[in-house]
C-alpha atoms as a PDB file:
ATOM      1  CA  UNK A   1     -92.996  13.153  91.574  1.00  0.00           C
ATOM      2  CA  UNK A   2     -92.634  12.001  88.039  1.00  0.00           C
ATOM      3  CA  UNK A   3     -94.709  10.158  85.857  1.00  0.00           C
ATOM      4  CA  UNK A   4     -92.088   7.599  85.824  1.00  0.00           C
ATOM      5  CA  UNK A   5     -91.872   6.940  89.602  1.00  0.00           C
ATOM      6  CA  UNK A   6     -95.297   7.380  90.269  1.00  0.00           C
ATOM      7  CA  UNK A   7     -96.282   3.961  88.170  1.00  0.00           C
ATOM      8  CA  UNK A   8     -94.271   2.422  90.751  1.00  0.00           C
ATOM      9  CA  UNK A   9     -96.481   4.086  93.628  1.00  0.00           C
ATOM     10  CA  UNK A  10     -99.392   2.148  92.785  1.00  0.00           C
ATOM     11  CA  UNK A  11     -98.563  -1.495  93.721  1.00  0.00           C
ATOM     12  CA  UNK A  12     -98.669  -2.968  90.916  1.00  0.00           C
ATOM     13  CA  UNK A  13     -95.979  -4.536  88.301  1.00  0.00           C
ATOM     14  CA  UNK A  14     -95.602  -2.321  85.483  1.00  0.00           C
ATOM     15  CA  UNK A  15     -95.787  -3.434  82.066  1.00  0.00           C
ATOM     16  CA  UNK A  16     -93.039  -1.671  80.179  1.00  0.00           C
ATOM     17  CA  UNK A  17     -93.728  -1.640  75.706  1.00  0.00           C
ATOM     18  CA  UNK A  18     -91.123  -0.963  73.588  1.00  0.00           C
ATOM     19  CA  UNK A  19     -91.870   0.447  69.876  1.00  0.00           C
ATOM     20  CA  UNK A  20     -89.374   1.685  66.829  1.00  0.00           C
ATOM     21  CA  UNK A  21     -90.626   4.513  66.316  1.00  0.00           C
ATOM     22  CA  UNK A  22     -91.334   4.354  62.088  1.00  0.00           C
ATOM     23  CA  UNK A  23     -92.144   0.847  61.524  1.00  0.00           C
ATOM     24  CA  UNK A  24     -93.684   0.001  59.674  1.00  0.00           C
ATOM     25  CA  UNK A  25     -94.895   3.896  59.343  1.00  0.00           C
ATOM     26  CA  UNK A  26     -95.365   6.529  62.032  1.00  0.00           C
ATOM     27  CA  UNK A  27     -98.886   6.638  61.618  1.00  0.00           C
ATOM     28  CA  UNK A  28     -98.655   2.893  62.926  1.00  0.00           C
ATOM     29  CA  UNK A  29     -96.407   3.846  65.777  1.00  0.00           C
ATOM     30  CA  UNK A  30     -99.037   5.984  67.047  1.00  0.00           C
ATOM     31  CA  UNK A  31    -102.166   3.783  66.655  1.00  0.00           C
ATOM     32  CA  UNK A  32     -99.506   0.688  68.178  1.00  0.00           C
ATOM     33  CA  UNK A  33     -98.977   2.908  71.194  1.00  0.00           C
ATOM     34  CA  UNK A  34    -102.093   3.915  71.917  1.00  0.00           C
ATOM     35  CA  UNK A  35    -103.226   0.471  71.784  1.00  0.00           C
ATOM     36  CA  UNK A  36    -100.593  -0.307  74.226  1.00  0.00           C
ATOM     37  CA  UNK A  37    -101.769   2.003  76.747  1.00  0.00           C
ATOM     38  CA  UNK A  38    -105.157   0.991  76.363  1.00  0.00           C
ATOM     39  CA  UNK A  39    -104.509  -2.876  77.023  1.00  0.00           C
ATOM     40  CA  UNK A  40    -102.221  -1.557  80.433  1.00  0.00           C
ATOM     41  CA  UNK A  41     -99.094  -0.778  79.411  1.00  0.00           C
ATOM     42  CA  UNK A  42     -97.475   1.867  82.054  1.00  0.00           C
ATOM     43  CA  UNK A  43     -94.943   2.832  81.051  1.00  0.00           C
ATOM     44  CA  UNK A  44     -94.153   3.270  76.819  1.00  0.00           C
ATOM     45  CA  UNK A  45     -90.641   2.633  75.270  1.00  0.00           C
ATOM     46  CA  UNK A  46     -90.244   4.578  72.236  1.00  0.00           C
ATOM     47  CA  UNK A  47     -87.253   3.629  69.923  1.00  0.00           C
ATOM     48  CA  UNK A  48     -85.140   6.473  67.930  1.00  0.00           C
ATOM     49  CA  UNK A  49     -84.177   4.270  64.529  1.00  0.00           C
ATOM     50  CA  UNK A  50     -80.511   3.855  64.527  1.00  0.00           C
ATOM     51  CA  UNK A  51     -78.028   2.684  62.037  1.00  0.00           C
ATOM     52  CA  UNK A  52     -76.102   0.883  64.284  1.00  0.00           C
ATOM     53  CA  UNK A  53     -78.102  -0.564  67.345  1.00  0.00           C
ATOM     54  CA  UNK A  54     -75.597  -2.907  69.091  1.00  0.00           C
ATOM     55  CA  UNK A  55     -77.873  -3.766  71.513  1.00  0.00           C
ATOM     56  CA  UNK A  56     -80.681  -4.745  69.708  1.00  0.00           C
ATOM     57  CA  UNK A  57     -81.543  -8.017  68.072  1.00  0.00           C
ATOM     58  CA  UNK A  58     -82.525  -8.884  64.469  1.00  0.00           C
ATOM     59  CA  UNK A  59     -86.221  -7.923  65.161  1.00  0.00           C
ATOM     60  CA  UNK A  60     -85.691  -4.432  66.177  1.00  0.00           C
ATOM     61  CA  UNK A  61     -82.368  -3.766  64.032  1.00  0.00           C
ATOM     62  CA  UNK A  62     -84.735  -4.854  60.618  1.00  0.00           C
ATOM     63  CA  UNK A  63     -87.194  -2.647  62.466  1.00  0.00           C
ATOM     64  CA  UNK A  64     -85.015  -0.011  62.567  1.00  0.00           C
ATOM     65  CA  UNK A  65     -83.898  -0.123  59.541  1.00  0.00           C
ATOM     66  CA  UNK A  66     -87.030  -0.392  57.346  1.00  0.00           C
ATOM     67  CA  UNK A  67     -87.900   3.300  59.457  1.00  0.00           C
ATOM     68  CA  UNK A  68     -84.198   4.528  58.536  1.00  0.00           C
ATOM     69  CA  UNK A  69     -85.568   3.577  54.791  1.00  0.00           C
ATOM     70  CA  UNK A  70     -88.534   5.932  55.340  1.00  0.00           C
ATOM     71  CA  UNK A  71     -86.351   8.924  56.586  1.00  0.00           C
ATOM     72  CA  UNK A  72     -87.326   8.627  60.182  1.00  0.00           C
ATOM     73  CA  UNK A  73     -85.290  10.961  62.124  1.00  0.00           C
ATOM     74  CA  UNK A  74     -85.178  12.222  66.070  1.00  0.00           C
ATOM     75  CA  UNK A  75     -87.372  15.121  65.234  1.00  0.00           C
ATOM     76  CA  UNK A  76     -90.201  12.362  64.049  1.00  0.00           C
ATOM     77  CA  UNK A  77     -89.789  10.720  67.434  1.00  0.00           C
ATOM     78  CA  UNK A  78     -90.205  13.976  68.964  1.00  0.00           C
ATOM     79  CA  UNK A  79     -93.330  14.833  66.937  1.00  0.00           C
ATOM     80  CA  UNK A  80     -94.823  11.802  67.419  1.00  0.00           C
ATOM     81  CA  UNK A  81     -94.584  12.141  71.494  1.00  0.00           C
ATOM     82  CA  UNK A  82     -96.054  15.152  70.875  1.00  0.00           C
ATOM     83  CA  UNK A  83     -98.543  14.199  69.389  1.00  0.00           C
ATOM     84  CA  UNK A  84     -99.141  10.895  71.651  1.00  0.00           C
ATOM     85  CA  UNK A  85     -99.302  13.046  74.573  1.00  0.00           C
ATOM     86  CA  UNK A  86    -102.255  14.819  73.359  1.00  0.00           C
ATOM     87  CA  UNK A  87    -103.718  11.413  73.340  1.00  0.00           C
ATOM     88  CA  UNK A  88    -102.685   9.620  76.106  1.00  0.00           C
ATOM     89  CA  UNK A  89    -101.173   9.722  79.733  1.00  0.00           C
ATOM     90  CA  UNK A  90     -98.929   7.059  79.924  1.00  0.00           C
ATOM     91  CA  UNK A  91     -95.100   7.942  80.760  1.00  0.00           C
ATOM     92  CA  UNK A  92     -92.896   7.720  77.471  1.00  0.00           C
ATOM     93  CA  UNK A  93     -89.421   7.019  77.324  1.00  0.00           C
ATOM     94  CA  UNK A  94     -87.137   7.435  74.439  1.00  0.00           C
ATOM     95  CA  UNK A  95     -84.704   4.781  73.658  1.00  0.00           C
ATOM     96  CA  UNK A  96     -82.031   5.402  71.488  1.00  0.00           C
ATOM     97  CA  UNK A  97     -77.928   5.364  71.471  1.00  0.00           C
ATOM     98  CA  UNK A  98     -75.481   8.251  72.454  1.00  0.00           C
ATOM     99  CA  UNK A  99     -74.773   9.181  68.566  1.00  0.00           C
ATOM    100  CA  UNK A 100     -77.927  10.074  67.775  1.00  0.00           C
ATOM    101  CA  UNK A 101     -78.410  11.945  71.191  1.00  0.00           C
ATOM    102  CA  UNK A 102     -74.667  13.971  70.621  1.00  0.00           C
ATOM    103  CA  UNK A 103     -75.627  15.060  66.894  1.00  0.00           C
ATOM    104  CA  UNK A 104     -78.856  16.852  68.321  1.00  0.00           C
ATOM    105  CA  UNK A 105     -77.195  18.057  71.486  1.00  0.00           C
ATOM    106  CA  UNK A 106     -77.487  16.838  74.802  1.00  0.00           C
ATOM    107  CA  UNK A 107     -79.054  19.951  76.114  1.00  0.00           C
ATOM    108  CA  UNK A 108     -80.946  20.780  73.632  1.00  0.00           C
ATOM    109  CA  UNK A 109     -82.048  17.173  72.972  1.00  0.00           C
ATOM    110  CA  UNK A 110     -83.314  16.829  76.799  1.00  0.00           C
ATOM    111  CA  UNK A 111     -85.064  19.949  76.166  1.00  0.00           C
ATOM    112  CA  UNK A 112     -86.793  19.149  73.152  1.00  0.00           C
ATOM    113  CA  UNK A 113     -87.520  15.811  74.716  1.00  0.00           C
ATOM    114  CA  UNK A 114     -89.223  17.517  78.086  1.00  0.00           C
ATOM    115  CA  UNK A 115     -91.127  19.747  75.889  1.00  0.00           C
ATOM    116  CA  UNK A 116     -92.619  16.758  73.937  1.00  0.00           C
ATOM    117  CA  UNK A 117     -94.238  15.748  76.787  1.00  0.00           C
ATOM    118  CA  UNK A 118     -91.023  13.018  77.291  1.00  0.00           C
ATOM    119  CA  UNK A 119     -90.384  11.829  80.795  1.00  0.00           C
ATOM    120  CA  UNK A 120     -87.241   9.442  80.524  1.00  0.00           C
ATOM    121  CA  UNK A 121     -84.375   8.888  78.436  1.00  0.00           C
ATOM    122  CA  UNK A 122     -82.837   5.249  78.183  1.00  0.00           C
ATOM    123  CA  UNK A 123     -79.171   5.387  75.792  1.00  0.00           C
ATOM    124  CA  UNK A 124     -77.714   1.448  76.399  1.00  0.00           C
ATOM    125  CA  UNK A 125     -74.233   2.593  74.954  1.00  0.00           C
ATOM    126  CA  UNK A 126     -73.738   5.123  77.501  1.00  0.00           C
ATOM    127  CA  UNK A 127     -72.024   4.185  80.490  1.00  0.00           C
ATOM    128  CA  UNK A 128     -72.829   5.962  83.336  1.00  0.00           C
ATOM    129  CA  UNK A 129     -68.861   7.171  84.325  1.00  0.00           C
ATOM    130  CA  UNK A 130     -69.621   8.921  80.909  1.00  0.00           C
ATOM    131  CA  UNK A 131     -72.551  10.510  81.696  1.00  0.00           C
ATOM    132  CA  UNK A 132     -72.400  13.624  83.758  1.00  0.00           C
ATOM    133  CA  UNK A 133     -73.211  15.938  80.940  1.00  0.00           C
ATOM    134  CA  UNK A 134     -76.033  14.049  79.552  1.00  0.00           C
ATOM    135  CA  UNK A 135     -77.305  13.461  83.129  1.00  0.00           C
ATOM    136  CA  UNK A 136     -77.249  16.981  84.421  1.00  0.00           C
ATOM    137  CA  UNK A 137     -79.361  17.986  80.937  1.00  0.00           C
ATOM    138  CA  UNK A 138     -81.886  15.647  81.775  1.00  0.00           C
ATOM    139  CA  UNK A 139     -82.241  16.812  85.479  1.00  0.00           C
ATOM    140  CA  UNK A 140     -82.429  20.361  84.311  1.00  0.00           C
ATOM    141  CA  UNK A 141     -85.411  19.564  81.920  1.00  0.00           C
ATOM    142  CA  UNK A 142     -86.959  16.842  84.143  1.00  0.00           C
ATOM    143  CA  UNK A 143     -85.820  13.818  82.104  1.00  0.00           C
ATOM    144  CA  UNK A 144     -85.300  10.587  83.720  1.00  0.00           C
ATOM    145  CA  UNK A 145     -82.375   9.594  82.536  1.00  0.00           C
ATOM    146  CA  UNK A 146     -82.011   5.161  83.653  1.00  0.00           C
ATOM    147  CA  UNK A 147     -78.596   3.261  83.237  1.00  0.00           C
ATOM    148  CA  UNK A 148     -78.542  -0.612  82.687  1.00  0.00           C
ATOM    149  CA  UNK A 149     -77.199  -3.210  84.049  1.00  0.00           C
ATOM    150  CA  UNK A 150     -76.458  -7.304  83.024  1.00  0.00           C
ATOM    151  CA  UNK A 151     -75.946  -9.996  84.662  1.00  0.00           C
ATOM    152  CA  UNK A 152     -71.792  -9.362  84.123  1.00  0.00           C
ATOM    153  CA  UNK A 153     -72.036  -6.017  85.865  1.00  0.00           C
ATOM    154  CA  UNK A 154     -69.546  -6.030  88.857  1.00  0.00           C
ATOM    155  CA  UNK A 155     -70.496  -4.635  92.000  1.00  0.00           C
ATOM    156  CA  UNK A 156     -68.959  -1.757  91.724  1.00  0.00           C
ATOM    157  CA  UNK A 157     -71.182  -1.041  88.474  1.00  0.00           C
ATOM    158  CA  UNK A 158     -74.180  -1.966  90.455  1.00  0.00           C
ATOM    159  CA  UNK A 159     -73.515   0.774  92.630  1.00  0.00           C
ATOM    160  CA  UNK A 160     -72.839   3.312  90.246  1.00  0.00           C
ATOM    161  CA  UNK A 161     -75.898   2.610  88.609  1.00  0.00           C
ATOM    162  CA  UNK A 162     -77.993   2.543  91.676  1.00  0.00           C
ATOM    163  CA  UNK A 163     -76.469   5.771  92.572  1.00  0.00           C
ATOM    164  CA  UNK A 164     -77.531   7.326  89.044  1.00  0.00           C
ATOM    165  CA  UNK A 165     -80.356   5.582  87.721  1.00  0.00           C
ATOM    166  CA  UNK A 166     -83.339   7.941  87.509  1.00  0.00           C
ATOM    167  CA  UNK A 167     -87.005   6.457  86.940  1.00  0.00           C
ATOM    168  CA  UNK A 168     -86.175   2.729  87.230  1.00  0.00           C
ATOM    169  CA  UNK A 169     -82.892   0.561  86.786  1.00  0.00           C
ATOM    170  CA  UNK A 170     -83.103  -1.199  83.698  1.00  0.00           C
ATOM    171  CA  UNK A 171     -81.850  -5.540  84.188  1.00  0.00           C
ATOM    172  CA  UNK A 172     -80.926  -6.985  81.002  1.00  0.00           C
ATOM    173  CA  UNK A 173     -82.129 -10.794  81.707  1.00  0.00           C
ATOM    174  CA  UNK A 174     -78.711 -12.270  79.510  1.00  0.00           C
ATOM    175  CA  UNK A 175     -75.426 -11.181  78.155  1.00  0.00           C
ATOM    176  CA  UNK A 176     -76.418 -10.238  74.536  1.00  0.00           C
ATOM    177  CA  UNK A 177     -79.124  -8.159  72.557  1.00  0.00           C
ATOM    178  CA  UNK A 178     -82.274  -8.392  72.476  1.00  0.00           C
ATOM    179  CA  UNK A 179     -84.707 -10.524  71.109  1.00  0.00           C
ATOM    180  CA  UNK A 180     -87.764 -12.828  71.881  1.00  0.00           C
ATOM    181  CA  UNK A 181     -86.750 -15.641  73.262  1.00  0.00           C
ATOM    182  CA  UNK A 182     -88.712 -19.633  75.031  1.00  0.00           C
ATOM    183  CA  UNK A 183     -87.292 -18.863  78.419  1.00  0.00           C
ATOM    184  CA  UNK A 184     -85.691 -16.640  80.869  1.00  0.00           C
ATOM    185  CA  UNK A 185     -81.809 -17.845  82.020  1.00  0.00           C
ATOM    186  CA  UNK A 186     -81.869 -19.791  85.144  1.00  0.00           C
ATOM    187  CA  UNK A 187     -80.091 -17.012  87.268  1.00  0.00           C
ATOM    188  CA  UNK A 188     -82.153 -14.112  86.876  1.00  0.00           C
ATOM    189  CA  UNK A 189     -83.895 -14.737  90.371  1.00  0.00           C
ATOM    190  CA  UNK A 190     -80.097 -13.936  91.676  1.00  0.00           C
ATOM    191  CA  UNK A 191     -79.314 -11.189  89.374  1.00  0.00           C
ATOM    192  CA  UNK A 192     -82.176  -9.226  90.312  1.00  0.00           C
ATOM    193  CA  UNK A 193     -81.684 -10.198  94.388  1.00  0.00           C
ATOM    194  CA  UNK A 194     -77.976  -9.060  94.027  1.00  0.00           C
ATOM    195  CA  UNK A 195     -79.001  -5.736  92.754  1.00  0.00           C
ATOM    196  CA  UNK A 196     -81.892  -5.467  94.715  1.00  0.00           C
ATOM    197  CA  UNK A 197     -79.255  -5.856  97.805  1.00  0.00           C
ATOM    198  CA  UNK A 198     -77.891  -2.223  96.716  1.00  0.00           C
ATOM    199  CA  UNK A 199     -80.913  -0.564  96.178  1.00  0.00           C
ATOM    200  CA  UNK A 200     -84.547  -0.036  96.563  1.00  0.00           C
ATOM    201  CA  UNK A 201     -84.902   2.015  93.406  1.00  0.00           C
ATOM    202  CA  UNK A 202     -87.455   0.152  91.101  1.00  0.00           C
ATOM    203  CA  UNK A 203     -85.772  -3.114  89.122  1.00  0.00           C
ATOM    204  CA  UNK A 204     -87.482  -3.517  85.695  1.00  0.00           C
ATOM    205  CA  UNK A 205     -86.126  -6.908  83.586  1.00  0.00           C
ATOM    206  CA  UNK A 206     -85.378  -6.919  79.707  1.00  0.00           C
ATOM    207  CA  UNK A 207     -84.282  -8.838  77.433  1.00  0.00           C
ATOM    208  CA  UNK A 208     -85.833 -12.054  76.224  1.00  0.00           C
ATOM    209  CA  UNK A 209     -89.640 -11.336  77.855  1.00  0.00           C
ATOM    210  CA  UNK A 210     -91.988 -12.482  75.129  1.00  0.00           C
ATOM    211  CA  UNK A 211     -95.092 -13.771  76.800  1.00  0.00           C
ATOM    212  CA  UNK A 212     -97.049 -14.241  79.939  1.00  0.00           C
ATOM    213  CA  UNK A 213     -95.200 -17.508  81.108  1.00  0.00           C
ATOM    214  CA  UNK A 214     -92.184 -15.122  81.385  1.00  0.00           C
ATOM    215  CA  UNK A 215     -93.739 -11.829  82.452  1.00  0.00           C
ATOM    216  CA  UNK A 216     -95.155 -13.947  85.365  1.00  0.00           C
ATOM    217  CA  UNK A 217     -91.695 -15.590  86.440  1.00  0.00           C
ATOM    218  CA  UNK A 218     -89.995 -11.655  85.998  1.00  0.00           C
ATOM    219  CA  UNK A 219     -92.899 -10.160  88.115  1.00  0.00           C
ATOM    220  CA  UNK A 220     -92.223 -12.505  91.231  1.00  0.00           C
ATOM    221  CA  UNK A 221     -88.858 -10.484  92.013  1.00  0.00           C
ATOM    222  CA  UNK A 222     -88.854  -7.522  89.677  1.00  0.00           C
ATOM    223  CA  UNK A 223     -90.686  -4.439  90.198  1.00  0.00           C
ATOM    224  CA  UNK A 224     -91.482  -4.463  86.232  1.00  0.00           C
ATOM    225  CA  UNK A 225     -91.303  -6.663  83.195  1.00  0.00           C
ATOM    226  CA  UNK A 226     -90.206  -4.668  79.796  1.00  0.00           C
ATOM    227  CA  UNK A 227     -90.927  -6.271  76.439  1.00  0.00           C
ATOM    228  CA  UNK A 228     -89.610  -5.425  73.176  1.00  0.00           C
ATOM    229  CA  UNK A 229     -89.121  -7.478  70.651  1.00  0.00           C
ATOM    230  CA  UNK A 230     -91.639 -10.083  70.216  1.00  0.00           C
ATOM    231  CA  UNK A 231     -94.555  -6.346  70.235  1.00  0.00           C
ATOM    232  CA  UNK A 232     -92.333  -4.910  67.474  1.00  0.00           C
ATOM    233  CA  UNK A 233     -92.703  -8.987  65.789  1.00  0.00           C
ATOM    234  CA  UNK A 234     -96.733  -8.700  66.159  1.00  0.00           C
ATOM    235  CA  UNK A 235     -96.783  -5.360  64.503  1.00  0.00           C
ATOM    236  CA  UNK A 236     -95.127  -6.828  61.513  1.00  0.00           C
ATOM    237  CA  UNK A 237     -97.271  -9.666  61.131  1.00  0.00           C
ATOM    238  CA  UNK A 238    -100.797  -8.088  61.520  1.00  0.00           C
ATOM    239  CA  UNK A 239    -101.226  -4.368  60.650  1.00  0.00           C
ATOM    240  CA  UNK A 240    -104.523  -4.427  62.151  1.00  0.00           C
ATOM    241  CA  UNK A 241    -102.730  -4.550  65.325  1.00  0.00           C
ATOM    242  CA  UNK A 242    -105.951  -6.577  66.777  1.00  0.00           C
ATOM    243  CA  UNK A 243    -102.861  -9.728  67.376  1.00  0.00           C
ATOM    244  CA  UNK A 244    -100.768  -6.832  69.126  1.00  0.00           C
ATOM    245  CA  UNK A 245    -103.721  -6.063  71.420  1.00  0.00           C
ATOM    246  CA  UNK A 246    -104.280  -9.511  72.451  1.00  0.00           C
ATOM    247  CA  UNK A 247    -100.901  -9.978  73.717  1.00  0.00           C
ATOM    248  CA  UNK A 248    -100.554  -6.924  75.615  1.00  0.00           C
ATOM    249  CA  UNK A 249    -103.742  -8.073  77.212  1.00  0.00           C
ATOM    250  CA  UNK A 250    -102.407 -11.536  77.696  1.00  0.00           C
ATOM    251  CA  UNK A 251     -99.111 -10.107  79.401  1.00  0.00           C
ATOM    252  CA  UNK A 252    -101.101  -7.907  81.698  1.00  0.00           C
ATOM    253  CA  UNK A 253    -103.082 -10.223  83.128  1.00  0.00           C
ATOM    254  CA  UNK A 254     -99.969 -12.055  83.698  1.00  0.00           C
ATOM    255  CA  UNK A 255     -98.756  -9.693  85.865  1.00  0.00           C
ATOM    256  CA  UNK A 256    -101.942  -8.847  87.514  1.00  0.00           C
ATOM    257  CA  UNK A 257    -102.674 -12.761  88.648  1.00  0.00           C
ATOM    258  CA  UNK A 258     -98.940 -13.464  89.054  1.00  0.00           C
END
């Protein structure tokens, strides 16, 4: 079983962090993650910086590019789950777009994840008719490798997904990018029940989760609440991370009492 599923063993909604890997610094990165894993995050979210992240809002694209500015490459990512998985036990999951992933090489990019102590792989711009070759190099080096899907996905797509989907199936909450946002659309209870008719693979939600009032409405029909955007915010505006810390506290109880 991987480390990935097995969060979903234990009966409880998991708490899914995202962080760009770089910002402000990597030395950051590491101390934000490990704080995140302390204060009950399962499952860690670590963003490649892109130059072109379509699917990311203004919070993680300035994110992005301030560790673009630094010369934060793949191989940092890499290093840095390295060296987080010396120091920690919670499942890691690189984010990042097919460009970045092609460059490196699929194979050898799956490897070098694996061997980093990686266990998923989440690339939003890669639809999964396209992803056979990516897909078979993450089986090969035990890679979870977990689609998407928003509420504009036809049925057929939510089949395909289900089908492929390794780990968890990632539910964008809206049709755009990300961002934090004061509430959750009115129709995610049906999004998630329409997918959840296709599958019983775990249902995570994305996408506009930026604080307990939402994490709690997510966790009554998903299996696990992911958020991004407003952690990646908190870093920015308190480098002693202590604000960070509180809210990933705040969220977890959330889901715990929801």
């Amino acid at each position: 079983m991987s480390r990935i599923k097995s969060v979903f063993e234990t009966g409880r909604k998991a708490l899914i962090g995202y962080l760009t890997v770089g910002y402000p610094d990597l030395e950051t990165t590491c101390q934000a993650a490990r704080v995140l894993a302390d204060g009950g995050c399962d499952i860690i979210e670590l963003g490649i910086p892109f130059s072109d992240p379509l699917a990311d809002g203004a919070t993680i694209q300035q994110a992005s590019f301030a560790a673009l500015q630094q010369g934060v490459t793949p191989r940092d990512a890499l290093a840095l789950a390295a060296r987080l998985r010396e120091q920690i036990t919670t499942p890691l999951v690189f984010m990042t777009y097919y460009n970045p992933v092609a460059s490196y090489g699929e194979a050898e990019f799956c490897r070098a994840a694996s061997e980093a102590g990686a266990d998923g792989l989440i690339v939003p711009d890669l639809p999964p008719e396209e992803g056979d070759v990516l897909g078979a190099a993450a089986r090969r080096h035990g890679i979870d490798l977990i689609y998407l899907l928003t509420p504009a996905s036809t049925e057929a797509r939510i089949r395909l997904v289900a089908e492929r989907s390794q780990g968890f199936i990632y539910l964008v909450s809206i049709t755009g990018t990300t961002g934090a946002r004061s509430s959750l659309p009115e129709g995610l209870e049906d999004f998630v029940g329409q997918v959840r008719k296709v599958t019983g693979k775990p249902l995570c939600v994305g996408f506009g989760v930026s604080g307990p009032e939402a994490a709690r409405r997510v966790a009554r029909v998903a299996d696990g609440v992911i958020v991004g955007s407003r952690l990646v915010q908190l870093i920015g505006e308190d480098s002693t991370l202590g604000t960070l810390r509180r809210a990933v506290t705040e969220l977890r109880e959330a889901l715990d009492y929801s």
